[in-house]
N, C-alpha and C. Protein backbone atom coordinates (compact mmCIF):
# COMPACT_ATOMS: atom_id res chain seq x y z
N UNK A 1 -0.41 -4.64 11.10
CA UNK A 1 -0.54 -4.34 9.68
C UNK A 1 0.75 -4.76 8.98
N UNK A 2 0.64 -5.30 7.95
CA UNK A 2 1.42 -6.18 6.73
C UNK A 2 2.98 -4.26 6.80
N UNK A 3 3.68 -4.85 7.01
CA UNK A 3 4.90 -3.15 6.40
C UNK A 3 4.83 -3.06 5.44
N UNK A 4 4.70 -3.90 4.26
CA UNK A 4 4.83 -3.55 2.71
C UNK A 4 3.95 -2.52 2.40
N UNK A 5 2.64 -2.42 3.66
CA UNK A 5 1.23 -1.65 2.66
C UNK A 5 1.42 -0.49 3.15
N UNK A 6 1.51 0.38 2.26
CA UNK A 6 1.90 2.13 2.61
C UNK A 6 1.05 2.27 2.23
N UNK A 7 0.75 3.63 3.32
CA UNK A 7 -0.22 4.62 3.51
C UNK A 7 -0.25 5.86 2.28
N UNK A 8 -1.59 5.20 1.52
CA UNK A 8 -1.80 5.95 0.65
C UNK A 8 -2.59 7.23 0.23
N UNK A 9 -3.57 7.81 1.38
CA UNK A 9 -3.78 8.90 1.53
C UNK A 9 -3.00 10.12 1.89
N UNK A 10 -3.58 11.23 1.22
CA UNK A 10 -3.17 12.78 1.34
C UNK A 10 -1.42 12.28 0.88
N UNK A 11 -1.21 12.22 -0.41
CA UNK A 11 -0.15 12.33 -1.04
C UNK A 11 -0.05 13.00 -2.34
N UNK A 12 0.93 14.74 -2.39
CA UNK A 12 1.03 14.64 -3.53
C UNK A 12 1.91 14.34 -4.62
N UNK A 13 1.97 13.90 -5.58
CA UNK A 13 0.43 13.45 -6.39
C UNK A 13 0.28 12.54 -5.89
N UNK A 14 -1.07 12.16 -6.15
CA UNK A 14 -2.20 10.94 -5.24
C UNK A 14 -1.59 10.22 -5.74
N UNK A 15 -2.00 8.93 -5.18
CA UNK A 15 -2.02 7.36 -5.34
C UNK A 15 -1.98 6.80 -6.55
N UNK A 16 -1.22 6.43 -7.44
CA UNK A 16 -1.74 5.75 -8.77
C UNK A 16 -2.08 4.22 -8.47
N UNK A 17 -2.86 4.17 -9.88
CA UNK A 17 -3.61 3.19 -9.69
C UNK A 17 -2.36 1.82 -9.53
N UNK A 18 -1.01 2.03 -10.27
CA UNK A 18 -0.65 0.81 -9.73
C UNK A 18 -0.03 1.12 -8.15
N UNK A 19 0.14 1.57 -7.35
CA UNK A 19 0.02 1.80 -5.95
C UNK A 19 -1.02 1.19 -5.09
N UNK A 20 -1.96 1.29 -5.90
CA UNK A 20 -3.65 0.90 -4.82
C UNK A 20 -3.39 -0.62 -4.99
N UNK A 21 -3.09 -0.95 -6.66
CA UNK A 21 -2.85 -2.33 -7.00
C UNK A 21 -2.04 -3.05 -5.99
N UNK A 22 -0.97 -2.45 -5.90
CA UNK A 22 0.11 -3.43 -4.62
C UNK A 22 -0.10 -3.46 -3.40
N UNK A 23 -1.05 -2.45 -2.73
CA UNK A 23 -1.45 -2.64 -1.75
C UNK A 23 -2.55 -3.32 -1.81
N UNK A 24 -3.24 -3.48 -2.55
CA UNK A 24 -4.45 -4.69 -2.90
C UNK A 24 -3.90 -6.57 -2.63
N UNK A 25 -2.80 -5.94 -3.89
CA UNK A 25 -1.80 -7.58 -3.46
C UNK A 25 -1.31 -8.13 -2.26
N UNK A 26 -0.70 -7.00 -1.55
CA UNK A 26 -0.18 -7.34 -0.37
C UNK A 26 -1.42 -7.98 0.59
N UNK A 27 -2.38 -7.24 0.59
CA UNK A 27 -3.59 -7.58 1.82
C UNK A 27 -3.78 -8.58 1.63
N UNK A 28 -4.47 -8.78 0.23
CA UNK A 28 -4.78 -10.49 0.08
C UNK A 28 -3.83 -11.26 0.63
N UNK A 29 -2.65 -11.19 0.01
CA UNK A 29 -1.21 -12.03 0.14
C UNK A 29 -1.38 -12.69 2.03
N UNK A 30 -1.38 -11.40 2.33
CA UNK A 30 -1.42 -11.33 3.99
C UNK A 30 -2.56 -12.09 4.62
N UNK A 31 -3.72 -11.82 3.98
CA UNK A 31 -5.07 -12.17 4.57
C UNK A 31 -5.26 -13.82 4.42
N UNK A 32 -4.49 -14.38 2.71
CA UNK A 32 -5.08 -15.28 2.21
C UNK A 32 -3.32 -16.35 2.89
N UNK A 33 -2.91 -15.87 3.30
CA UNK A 33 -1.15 -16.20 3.99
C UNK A 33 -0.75 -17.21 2.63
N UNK A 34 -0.97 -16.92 1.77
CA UNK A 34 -0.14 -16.63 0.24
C UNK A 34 0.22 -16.18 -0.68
N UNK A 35 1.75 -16.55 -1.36
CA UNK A 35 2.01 -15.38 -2.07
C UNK A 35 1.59 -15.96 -3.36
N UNK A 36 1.51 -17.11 -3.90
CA UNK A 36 1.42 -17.56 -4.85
C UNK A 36 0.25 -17.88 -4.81
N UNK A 37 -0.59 -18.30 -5.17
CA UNK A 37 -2.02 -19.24 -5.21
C UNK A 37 -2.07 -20.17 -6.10
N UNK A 38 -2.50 -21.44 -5.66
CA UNK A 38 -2.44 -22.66 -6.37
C UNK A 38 -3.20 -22.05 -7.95
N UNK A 39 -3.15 -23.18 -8.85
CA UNK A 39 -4.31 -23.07 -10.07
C UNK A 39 -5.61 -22.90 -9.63
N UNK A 40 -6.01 -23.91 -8.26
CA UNK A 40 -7.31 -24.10 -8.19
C UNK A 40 -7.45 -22.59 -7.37
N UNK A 41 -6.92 -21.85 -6.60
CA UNK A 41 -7.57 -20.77 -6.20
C UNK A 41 -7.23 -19.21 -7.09
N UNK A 42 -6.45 -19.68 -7.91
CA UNK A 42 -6.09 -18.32 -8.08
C UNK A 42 -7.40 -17.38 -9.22
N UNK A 43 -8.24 -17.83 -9.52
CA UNK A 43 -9.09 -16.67 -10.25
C UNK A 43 -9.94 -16.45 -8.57
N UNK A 44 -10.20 -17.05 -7.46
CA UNK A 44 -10.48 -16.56 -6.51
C UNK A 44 -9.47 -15.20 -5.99
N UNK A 45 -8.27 -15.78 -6.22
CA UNK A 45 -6.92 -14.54 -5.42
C UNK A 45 -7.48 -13.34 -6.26
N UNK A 46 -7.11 -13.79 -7.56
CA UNK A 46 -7.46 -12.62 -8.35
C UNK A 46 -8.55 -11.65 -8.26
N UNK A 47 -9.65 -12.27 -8.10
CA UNK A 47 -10.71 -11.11 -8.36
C UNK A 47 -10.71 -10.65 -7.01
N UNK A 48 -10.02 -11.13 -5.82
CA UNK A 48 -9.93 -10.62 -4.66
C UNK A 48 -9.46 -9.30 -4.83
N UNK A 49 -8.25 -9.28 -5.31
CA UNK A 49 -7.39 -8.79 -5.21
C UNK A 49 -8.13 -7.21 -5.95
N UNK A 50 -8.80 -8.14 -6.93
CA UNK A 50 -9.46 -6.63 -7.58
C UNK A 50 -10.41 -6.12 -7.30
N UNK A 51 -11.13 -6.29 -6.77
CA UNK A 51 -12.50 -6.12 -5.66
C UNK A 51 -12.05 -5.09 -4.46
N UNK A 52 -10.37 -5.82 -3.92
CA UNK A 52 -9.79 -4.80 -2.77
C UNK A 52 -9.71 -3.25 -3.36
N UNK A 53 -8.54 -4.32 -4.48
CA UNK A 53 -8.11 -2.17 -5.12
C UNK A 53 -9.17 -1.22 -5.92
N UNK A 54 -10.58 -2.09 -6.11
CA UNK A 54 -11.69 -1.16 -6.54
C UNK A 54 -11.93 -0.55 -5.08
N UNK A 55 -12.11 -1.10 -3.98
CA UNK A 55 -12.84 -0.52 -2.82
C UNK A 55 -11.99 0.51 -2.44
N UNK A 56 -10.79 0.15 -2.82
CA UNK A 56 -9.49 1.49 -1.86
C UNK A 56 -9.62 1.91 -2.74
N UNK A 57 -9.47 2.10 -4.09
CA UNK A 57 -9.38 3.49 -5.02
C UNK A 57 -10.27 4.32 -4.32
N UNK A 58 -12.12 3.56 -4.36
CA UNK A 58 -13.28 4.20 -4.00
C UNK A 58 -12.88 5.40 -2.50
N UNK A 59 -12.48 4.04 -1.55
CA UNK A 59 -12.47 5.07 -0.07
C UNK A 59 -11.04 6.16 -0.44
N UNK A 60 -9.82 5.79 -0.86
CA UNK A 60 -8.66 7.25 -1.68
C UNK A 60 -10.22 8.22 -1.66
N UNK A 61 -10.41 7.84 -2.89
CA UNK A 61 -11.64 9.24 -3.64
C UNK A 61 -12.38 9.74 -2.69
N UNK A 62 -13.32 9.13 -1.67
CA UNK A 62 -14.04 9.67 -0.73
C UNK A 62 -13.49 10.63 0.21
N UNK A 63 -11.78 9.75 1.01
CA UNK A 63 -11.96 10.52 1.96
C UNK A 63 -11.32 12.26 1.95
N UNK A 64 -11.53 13.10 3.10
CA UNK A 64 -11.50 14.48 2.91
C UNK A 64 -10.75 14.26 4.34
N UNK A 65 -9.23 15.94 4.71
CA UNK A 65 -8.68 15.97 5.61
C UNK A 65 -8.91 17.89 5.36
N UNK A 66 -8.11 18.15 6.26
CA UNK A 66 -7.53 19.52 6.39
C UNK A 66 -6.15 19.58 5.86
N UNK A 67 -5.74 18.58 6.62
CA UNK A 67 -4.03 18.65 6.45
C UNK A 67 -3.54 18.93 4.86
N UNK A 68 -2.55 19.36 5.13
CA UNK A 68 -1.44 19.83 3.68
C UNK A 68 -1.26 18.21 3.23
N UNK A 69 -1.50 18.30 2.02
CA UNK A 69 -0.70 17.22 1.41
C UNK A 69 0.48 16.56 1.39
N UNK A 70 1.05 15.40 1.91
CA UNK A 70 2.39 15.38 1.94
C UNK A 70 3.18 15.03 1.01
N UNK A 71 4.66 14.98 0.77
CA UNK A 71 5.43 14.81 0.12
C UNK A 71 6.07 13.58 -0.42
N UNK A 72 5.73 12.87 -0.86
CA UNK A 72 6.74 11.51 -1.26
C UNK A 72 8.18 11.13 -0.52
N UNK A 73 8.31 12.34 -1.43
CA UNK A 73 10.29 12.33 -1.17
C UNK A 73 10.52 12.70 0.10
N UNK A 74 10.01 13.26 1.01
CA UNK A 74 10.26 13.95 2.22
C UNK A 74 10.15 12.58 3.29
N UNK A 75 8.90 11.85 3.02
CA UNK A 75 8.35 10.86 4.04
C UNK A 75 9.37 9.48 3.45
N UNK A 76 9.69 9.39 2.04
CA UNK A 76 11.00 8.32 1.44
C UNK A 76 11.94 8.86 2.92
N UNK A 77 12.27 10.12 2.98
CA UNK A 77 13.49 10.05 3.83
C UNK A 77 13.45 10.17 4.95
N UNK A 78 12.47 10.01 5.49
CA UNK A 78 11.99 10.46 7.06
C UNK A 78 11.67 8.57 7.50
N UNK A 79 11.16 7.76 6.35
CA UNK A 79 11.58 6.54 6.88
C UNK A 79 12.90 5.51 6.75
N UNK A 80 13.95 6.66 5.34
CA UNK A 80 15.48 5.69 5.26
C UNK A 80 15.89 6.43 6.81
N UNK A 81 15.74 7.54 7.42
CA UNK A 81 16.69 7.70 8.48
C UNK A 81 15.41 7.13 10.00
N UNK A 82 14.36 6.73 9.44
CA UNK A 82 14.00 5.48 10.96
C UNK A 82 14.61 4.42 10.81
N UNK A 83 14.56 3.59 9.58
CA UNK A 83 15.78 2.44 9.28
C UNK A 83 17.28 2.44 9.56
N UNK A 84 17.80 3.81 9.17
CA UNK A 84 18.81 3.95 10.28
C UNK A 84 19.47 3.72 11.41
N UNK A 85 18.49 4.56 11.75
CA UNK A 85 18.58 4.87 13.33
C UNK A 85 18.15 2.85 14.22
N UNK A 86 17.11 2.68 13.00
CA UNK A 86 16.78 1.07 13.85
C UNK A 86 17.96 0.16 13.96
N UNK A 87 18.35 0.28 12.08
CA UNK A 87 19.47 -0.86 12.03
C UNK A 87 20.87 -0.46 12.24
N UNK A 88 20.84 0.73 12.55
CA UNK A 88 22.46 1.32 12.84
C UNK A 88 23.48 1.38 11.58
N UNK A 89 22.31 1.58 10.45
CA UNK A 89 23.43 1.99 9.52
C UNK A 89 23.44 3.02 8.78
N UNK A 90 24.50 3.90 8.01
CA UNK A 90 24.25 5.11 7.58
C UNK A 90 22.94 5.43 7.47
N UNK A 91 22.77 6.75 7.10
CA UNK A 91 21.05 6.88 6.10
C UNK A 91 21.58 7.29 4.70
C-alpha cells in the first residue's frame, strides 16, 4: 500500500471530505503510476479520481466497529516517534 494513504476510518472527527479527496489522488496516482496526466488522459484521471473518493466517502459512511474512536493527535505522535526510532532522529 502507497504510505501517503492514511487510514481513514474510526477517527475523531471523521474524515473530511478533503482527506477522502487525497487519498482518492494518491490511489489513482499509484494505480495509474502518474502524478501528472498528460492532456489526453487527464479528464480520464479526473473522474477517476472522483468516482474513488465517492466510493470511500460511501464505504467511511457504511462501515460500523466497536472500538473507541481514535485520536488524530495521539496516532500524529505515535507515528513521529516510529520515524524516530526508524531514522534515528529526535521525535
Amino acid at each position: 500500500m502507497c504510505r501517503n494513504i492514511r487510514t481513514l476510518h474510526n477517527f475523531e472527527p471523521p474524515a473530511t471530505s478533503d482527506e477522502v479527496q487525497a487519498a482518492a489522488l494518491q490511489y489513482v496516482r499509484k494505480v495509474s503510476g502518474m502524478t501528472k496526466p498528460s492532456a489526453a488522459n487527464a479528464s480520464a484521471f479526473e473522474a477517476a479520481v472522483a468516482e474513488v473518493a465517492h466510493i470511500t466517502q460511501h464505504l467511511l459512511d457504511d462501515l460500523v466497529t466497536q472500538a473507541a474512536p481514535r485520536d488524530r493527535e495521539v496516532e500524529a505522535a505515535k507515528a513521529r516517534a516510529r520515524s524516530a526510532v526508524r531514522y534515528g532522529t529526535p521525535a
